[in-house]
N, C-alpha and C. Protein backbone atom coordinates (compact mmCIF):
# COMPACT_ATOMS: atom_id res chain seq x y z
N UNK A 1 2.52 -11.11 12.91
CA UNK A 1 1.21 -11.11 12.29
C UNK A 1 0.75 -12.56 12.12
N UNK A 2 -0.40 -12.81 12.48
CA UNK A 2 -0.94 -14.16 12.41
C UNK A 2 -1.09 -14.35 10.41
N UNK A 3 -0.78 -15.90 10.11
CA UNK A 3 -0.31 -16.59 8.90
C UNK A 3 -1.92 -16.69 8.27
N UNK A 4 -2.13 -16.76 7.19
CA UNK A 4 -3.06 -17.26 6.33
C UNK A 4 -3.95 -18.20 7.02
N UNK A 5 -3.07 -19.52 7.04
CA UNK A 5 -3.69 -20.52 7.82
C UNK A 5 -4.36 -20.31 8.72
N UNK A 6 -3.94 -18.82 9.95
CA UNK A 6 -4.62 -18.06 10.98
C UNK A 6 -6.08 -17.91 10.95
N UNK A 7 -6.02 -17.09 9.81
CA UNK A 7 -7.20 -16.07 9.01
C UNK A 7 -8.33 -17.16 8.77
N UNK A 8 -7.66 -18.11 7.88
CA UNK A 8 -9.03 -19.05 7.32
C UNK A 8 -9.30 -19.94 9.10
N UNK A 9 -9.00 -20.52 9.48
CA UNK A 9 -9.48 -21.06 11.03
C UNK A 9 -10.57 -19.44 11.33
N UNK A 10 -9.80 -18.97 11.23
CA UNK A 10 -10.53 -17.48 12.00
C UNK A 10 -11.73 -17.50 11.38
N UNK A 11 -11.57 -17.47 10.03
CA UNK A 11 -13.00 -17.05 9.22
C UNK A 11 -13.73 -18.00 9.33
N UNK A 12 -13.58 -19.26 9.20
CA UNK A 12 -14.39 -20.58 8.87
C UNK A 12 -15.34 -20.49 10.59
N UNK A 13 -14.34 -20.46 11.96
CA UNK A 13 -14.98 -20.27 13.00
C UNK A 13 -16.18 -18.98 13.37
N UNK A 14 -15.89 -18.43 12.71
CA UNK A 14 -16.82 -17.20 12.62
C UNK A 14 -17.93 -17.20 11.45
N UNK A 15 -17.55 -17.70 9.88
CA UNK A 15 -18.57 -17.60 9.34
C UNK A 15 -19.20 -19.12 8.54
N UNK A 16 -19.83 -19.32 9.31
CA UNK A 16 -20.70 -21.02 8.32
C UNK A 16 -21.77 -20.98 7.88
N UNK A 17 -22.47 -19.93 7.21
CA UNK A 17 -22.94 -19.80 6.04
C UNK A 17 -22.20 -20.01 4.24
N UNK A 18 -22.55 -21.03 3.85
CA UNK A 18 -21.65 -21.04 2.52
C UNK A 18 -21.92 -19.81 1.38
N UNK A 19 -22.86 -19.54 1.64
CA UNK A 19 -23.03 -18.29 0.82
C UNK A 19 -21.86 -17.05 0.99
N UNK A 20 -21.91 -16.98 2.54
CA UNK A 20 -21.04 -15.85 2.83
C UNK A 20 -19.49 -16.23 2.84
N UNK A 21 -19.58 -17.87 3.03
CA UNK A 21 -18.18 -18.19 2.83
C UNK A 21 -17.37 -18.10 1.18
N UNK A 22 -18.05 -18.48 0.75
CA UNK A 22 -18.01 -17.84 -1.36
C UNK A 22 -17.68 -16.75 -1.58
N UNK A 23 -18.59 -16.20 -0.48
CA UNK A 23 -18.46 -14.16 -1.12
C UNK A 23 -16.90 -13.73 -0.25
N UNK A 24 -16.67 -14.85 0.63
CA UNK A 24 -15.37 -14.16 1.14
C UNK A 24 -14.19 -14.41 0.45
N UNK A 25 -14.45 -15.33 -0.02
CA UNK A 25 -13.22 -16.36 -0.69
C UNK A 25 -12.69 -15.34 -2.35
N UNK A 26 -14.80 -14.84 -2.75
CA UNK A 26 -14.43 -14.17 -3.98
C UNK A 26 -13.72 -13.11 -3.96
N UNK A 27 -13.58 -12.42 -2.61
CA UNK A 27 -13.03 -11.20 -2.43
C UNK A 27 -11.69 -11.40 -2.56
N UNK A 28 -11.34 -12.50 -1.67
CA UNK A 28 -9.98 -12.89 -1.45
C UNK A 28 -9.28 -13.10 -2.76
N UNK A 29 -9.70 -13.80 -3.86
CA UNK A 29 -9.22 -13.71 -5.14
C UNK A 29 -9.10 -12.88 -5.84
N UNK A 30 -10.11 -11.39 -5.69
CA UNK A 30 -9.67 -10.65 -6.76
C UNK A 30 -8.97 -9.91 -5.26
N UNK A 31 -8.79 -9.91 -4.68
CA UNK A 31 -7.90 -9.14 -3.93
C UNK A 31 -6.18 -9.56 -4.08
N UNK A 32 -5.94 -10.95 -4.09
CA UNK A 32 -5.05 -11.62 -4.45
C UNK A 32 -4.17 -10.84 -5.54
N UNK A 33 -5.32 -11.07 -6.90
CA UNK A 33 -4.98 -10.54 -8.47
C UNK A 33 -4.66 -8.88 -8.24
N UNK A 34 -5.10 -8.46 -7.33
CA UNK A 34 -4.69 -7.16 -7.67
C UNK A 34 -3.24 -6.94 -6.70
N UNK A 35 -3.15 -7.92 -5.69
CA UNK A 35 -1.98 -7.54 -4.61
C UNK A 35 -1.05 -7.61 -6.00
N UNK A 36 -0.70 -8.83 -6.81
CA UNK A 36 0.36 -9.24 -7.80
C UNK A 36 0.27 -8.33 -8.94
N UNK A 37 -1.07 -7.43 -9.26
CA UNK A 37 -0.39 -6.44 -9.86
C UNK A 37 0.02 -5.08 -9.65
N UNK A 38 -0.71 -4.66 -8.10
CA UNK A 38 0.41 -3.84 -8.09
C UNK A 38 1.57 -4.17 -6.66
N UNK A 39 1.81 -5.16 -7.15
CA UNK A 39 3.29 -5.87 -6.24
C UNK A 39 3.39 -5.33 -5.11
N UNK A 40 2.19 -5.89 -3.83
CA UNK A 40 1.80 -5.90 -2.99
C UNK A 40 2.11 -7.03 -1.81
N UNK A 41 1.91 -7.10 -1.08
CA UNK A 41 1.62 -8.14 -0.01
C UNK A 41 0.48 -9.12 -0.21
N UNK A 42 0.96 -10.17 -1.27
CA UNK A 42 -0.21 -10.82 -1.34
C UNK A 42 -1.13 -11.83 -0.40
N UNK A 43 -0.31 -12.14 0.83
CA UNK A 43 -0.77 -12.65 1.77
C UNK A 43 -1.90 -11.54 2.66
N UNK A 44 -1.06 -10.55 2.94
CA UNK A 44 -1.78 -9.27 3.49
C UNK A 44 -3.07 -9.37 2.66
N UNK A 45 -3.06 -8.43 1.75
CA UNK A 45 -4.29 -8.83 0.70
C UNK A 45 -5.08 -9.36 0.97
N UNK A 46 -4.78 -11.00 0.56
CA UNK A 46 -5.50 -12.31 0.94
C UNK A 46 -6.94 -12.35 1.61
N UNK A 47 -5.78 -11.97 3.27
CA UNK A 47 -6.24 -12.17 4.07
C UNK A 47 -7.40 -11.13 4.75
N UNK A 48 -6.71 -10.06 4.21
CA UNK A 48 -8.03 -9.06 4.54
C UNK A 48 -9.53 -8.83 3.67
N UNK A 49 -9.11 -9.53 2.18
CA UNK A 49 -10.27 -9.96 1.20
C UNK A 49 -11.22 -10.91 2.08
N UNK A 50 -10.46 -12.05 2.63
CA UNK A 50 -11.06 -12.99 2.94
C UNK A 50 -12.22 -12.95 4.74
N UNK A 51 -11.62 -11.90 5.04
CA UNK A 51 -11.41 -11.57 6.85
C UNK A 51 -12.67 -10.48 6.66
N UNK A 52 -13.17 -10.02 5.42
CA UNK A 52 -13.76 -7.99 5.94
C UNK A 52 -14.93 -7.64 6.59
N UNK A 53 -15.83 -9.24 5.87
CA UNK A 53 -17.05 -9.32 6.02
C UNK A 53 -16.92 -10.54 7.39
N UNK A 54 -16.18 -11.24 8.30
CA UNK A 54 -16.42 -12.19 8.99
C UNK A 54 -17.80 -12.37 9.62
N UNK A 55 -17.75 -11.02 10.33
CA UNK A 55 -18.54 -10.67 10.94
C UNK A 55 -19.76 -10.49 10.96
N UNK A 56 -20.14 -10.64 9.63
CA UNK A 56 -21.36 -10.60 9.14
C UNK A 56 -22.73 -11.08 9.29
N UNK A 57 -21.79 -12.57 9.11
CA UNK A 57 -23.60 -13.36 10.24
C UNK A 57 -24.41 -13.16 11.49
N UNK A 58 -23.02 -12.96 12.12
CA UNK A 58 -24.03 -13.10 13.36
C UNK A 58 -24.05 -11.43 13.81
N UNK A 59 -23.59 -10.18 13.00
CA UNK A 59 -23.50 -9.05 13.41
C UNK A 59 -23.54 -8.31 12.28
N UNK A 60 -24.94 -8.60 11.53
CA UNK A 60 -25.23 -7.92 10.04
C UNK A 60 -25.21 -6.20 10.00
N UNK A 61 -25.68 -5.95 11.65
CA UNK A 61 -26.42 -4.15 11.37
C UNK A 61 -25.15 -3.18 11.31
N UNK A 62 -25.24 -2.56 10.85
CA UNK A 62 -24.40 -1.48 10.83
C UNK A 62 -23.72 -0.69 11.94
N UNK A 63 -24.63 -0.97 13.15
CA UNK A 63 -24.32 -0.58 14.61
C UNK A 63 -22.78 -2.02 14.58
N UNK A 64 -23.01 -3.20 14.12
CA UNK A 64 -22.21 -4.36 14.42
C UNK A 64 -20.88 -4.29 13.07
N UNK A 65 -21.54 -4.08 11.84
CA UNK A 65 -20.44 -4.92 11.23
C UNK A 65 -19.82 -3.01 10.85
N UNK A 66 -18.76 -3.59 10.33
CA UNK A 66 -17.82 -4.46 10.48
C UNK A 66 -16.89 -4.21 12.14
N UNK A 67 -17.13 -3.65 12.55
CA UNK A 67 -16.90 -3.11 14.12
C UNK A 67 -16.68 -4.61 14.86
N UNK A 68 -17.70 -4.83 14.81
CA UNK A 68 -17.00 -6.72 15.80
C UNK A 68 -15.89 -7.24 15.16
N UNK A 69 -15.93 -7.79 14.20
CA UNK A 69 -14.94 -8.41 13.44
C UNK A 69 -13.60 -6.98 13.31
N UNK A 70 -13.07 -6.44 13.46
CA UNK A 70 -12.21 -5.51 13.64
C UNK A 70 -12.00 -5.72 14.81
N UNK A 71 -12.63 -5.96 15.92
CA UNK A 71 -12.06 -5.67 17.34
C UNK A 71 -11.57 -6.98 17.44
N UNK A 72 -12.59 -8.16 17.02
CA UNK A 72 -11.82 -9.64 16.85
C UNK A 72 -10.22 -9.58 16.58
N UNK A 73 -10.39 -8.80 15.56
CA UNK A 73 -8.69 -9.06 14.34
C UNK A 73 -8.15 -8.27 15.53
N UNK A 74 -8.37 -7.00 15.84
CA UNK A 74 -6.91 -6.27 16.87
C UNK A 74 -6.85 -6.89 18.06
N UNK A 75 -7.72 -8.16 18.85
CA UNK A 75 -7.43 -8.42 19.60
C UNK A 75 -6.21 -10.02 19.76
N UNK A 76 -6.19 -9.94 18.37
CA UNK A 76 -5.46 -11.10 17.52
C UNK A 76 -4.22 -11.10 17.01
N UNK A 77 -4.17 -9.52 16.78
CA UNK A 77 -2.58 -9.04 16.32
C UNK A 77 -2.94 -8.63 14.78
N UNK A 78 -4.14 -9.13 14.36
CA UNK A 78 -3.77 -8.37 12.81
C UNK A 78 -3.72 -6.71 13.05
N UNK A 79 -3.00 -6.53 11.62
CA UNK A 79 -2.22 -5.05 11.48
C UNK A 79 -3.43 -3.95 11.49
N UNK A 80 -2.90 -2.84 11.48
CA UNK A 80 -3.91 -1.82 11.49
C UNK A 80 -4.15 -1.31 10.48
N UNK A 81 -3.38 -1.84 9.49
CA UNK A 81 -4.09 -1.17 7.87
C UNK A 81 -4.31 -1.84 7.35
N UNK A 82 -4.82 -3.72 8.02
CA UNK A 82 -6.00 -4.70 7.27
C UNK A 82 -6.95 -3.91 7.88
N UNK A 83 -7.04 -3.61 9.36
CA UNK A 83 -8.56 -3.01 10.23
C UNK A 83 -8.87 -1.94 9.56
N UNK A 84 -8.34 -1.24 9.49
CA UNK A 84 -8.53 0.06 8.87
C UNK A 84 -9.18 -0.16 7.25
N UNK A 85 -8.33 -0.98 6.50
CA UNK A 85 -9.38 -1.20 5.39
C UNK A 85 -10.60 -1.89 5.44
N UNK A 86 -10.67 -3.01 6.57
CA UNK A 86 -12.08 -3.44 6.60
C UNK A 86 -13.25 -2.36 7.23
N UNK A 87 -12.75 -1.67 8.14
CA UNK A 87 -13.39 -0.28 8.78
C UNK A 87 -14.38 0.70 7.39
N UNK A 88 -12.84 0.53 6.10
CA UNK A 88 -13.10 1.93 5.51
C UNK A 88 -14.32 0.78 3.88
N UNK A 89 -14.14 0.19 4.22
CA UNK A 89 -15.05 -1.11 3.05
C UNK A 89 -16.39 -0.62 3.37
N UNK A 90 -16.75 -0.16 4.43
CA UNK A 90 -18.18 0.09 4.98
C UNK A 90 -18.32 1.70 4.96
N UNK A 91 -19.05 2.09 3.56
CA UNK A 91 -18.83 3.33 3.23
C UNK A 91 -19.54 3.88 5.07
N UNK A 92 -20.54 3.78 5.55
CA UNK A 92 -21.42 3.85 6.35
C UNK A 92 -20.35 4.13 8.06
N UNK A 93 -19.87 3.63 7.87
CA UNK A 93 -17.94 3.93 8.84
C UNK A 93 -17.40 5.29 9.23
N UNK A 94 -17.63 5.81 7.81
CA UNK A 94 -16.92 7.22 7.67
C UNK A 94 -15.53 7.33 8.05
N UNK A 95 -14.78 6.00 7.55
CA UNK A 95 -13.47 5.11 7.82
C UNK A 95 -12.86 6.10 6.18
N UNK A 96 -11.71 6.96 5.83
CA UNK A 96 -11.54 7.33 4.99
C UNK A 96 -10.56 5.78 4.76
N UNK A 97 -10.41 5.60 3.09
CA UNK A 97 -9.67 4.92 2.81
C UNK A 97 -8.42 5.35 1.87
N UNK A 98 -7.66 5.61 3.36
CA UNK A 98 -6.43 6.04 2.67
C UNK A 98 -5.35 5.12 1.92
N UNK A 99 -5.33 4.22 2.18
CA UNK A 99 -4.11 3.20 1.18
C UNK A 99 -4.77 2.38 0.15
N UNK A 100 -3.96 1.74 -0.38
CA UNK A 100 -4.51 1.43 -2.00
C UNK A 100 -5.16 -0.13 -1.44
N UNK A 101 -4.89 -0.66 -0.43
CA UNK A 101 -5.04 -1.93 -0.08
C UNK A 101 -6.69 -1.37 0.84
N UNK A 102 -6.85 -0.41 1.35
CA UNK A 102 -8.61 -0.15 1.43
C UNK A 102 -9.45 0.28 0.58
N UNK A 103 -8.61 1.11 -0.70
CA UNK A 103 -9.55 1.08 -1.83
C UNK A 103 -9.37 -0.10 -2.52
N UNK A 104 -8.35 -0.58 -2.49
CA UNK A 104 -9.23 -1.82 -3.56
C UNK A 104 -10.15 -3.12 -2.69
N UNK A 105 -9.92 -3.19 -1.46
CA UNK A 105 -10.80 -3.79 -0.50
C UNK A 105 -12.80 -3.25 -1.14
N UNK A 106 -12.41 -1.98 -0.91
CA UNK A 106 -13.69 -1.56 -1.18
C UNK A 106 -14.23 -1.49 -2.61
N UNK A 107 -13.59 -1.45 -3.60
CA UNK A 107 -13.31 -1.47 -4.72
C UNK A 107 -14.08 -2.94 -5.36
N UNK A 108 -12.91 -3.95 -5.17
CA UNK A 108 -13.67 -5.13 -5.24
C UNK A 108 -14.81 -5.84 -4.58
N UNK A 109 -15.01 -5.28 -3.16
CA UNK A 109 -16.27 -5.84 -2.65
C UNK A 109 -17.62 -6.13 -3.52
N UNK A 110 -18.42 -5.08 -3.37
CA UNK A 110 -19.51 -5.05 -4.29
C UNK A 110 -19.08 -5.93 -5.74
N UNK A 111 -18.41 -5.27 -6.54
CA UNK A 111 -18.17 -6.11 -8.09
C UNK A 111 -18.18 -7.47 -7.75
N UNK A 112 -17.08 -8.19 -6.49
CA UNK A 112 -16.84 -9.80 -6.96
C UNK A 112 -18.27 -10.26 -6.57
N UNK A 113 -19.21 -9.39 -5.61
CA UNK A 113 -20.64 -10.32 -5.88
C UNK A 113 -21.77 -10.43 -6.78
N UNK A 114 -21.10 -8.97 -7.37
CA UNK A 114 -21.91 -8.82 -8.62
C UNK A 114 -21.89 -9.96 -9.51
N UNK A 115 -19.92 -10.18 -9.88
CA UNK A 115 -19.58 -11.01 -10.86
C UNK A 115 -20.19 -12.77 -10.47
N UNK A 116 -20.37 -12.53 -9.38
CA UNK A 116 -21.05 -13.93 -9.03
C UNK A 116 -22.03 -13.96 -9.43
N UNK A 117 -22.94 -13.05 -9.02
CA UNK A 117 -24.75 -13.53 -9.88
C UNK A 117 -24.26 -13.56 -10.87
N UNK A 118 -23.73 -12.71 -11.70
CA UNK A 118 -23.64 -12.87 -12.97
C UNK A 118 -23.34 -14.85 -13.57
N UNK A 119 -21.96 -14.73 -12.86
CA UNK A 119 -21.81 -16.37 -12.63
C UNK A 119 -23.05 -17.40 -12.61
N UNK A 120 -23.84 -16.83 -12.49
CA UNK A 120 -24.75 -17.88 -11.77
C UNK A 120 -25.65 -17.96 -12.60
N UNK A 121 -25.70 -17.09 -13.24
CA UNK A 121 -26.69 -17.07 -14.67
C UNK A 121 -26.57 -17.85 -16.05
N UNK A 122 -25.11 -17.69 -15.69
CA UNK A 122 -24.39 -18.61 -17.24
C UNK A 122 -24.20 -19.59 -17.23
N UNK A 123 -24.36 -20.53 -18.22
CA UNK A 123 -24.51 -22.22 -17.83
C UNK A 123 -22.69 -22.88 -17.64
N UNK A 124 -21.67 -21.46 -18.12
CA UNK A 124 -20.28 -21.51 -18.45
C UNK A 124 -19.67 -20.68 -17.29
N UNK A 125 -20.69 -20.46 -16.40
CA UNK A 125 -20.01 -19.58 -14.86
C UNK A 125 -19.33 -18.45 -15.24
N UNK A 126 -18.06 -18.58 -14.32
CA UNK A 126 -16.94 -17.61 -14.54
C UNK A 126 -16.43 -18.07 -16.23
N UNK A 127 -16.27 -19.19 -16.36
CA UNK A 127 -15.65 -19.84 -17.52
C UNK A 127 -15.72 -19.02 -18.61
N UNK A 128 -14.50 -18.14 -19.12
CA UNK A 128 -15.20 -17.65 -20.85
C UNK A 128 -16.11 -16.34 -20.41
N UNK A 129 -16.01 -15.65 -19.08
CA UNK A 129 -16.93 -14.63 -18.98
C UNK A 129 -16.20 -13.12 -19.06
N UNK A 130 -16.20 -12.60 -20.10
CA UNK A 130 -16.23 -11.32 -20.59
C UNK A 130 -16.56 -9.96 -19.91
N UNK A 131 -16.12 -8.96 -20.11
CA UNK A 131 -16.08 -8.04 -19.26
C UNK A 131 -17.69 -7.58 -20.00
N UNK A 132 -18.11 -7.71 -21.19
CA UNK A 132 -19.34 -6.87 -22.01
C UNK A 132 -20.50 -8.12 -21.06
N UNK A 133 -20.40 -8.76 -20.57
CA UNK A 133 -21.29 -9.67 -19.74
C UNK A 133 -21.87 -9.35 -18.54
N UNK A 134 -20.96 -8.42 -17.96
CA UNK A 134 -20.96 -7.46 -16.87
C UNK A 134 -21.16 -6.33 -16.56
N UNK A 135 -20.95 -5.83 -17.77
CA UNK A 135 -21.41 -4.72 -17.80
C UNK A 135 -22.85 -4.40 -18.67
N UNK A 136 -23.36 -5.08 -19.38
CA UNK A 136 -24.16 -5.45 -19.77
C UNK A 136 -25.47 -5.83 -18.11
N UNK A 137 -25.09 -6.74 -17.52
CA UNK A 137 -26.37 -6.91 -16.25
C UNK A 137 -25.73 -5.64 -15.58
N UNK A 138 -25.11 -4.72 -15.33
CA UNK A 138 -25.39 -3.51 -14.72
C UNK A 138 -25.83 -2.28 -14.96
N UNK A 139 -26.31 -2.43 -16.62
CA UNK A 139 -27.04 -1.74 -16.93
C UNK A 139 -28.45 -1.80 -16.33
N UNK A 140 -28.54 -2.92 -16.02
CA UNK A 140 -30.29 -3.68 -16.12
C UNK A 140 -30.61 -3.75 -14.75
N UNK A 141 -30.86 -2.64 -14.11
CA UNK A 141 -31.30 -2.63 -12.26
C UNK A 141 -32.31 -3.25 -11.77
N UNK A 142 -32.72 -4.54 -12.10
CA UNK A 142 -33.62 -5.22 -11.75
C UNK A 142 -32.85 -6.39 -11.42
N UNK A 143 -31.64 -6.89 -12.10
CA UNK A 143 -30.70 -7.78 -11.98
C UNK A 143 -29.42 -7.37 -11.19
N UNK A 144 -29.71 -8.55 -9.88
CA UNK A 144 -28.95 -8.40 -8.20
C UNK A 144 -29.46 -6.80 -7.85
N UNK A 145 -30.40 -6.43 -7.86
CA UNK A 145 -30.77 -5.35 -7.59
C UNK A 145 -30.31 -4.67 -6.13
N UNK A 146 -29.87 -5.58 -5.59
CA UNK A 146 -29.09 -5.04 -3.75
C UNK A 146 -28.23 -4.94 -3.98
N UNK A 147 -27.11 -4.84 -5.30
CA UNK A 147 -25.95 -4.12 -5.39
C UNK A 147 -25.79 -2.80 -5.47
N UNK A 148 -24.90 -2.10 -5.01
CA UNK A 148 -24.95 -1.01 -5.41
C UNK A 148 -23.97 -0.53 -6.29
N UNK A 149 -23.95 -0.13 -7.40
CA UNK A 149 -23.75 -0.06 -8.51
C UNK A 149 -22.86 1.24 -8.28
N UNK A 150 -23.60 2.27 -7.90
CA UNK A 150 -22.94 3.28 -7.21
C UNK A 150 -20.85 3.00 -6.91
N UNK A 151 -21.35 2.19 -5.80
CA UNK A 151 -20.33 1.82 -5.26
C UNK A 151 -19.03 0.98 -5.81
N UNK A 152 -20.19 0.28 -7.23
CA UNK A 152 -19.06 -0.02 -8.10
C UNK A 152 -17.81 0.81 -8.70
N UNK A 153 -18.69 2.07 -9.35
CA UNK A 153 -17.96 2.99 -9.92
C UNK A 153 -17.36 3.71 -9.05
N UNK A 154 -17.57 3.97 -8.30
CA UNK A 154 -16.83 4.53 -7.08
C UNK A 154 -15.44 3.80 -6.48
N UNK A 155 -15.74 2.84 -6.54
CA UNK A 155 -14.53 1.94 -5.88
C UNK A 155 -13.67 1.97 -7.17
N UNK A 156 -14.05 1.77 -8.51
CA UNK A 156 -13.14 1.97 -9.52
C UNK A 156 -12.00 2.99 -9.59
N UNK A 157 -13.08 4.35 -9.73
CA UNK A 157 -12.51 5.39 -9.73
C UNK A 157 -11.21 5.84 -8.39
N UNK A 158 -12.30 5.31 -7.34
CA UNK A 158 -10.89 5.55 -5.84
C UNK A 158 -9.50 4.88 -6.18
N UNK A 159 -9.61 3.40 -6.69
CA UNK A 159 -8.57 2.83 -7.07
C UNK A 159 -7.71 3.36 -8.04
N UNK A 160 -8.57 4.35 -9.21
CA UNK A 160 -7.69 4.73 -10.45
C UNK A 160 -7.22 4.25 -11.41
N UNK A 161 -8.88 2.93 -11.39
CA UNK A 161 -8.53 1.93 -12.75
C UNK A 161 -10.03 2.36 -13.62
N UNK A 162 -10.00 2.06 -14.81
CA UNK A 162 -11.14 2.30 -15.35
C UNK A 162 -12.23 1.20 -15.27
N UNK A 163 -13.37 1.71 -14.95
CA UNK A 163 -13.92 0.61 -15.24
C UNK A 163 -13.96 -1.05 -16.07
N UNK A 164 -14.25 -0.64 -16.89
CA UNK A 164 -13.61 -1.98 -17.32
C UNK A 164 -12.54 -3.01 -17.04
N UNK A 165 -11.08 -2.37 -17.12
CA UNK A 165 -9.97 -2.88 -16.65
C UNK A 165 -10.47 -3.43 -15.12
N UNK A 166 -10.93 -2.61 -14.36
CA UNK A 166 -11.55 -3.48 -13.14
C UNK A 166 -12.22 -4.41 -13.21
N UNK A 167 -13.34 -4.73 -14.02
CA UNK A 167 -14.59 -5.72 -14.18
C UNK A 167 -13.31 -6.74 -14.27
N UNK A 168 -12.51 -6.44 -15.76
CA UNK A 168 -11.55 -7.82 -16.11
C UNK A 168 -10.72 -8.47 -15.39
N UNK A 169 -10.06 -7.42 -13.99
CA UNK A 169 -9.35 -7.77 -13.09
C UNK A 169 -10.09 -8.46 -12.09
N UNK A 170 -11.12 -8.09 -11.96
CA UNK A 170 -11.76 -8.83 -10.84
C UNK A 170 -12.41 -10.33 -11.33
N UNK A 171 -13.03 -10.54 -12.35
CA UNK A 171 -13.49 -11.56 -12.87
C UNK A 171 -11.85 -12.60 -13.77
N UNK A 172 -10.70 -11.87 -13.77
CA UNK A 172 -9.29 -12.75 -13.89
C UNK A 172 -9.26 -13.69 -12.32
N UNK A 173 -9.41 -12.76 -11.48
CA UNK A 173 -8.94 -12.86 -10.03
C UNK A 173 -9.87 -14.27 -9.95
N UNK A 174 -11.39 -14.16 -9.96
CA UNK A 174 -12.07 -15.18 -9.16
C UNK A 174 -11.89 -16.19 -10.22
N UNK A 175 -12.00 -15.99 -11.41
CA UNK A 175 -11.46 -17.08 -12.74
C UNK A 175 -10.33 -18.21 -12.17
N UNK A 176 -9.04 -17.56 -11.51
CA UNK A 176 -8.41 -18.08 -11.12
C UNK A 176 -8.86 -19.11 -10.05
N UNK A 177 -10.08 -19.07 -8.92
CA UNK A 177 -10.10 -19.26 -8.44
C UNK A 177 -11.21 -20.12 -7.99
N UNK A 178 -12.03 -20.55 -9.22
CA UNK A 178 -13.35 -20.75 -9.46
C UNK A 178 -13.55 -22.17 -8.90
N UNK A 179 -13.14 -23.05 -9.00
CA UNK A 179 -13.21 -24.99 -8.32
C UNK A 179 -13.27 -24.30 -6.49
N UNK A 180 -12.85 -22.88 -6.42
CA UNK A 180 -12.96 -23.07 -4.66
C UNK A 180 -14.39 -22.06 -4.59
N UNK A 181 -14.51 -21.63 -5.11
CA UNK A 181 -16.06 -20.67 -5.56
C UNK A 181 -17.12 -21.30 -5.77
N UNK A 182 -17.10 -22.36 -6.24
CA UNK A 182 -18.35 -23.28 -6.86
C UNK A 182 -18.62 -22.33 -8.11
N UNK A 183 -17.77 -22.49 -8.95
CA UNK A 183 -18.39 -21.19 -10.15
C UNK A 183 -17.46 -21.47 -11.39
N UNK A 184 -17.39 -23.11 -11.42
CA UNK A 184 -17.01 -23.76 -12.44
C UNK A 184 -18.09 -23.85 -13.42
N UNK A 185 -17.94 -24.47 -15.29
CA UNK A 185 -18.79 -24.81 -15.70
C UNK A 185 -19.44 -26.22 -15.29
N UNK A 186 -20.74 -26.41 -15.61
CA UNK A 186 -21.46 -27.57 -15.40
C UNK A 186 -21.12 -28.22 -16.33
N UNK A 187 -20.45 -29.76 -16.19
CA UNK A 187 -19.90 -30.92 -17.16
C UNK A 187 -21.51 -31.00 -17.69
């Protein structure tokens, strides 16, 4: 299986938008936090947090993503149950997600970009950010309104964590990870 180091060359060559490079990285962190709790393959993980969306820029439609970037990875050697979870991340696939490493792929998607606007609102970022912070702007469907919210609770429930406990896991995950996010506080 191609190494970490693999993945990011892979991703960075494929995606140079910094926006989309953030949203990959955020995935990759709460994907991380959840490989270590439920004592997973945290490289595996990682790398498929970081890998799901590659494809994205230059192959946004649904006819393309995530379908290019999957044929990329199997022509590369990654495994078939990173492809398979990036397949099943795209409800629109009709990719069932059978292992716990494609529901929480899909699981965390939507939330870690949620938790970013959210980020982006507070003058303290991730820093000090609370799960009632988050759930609080998803009450309010005018705020990141292209999330789907839906899909939040959904990905919760597939995983078999409660809401909340998810918001906190996912916003621990990118917390950890925030100086590579840009989603530090402002000195």
């Amino acid at each position: 299986m191609p190494t970490y180091d693999d993945a990011l060359a892979l991703f960075h060559a494929w995606t140079e938008d910094d926006r989309l490079r953030r949203h990959g990285y955020a995935v990759e962190a709460a994907m991380e936090h959840y490989a270590k709790t439920f004592d997973a393959d945290v490289a595996l993980w990682r790398m498929t947090g970081l890998l799901h969306d590659m494809d994205y820029e230059k192959h946004p439609t649904e006819d393309e993503h995530p379908y290019v970037g999957v044929d990329a990875l199997r022509e590369r050697g990654y495994p078939d149950v990173m492809t398979e979870a990036i397949l099943g991340h795209a409800p629109y696939t009709g990719v069932e997600r059978t292992t716990q490493l494609a529901r929480a792929l899909f699981a965390v998607d939507e939330l870690a970009g949620f938790i970013t606007a959210v980020a982006y609102v507070r003058p303290t970022k991730l820093e000090g950010m609370k799960v009632k912070s988050v759930t609080k702007k998803l009450k309010d469907s005018s705020f990141a309104s292209g999330v789907d919210r839906d899909h939040i609770r959904q990905g919760a429930e597939e995983l078999g964590v409660p809401l909340n406990d998810h918001i906190a896991r996912v916003i621990a995950g990118m917390q950890a990870r925030a100086d590579r996010l840009g989603l530090t506080a402002v000195d």
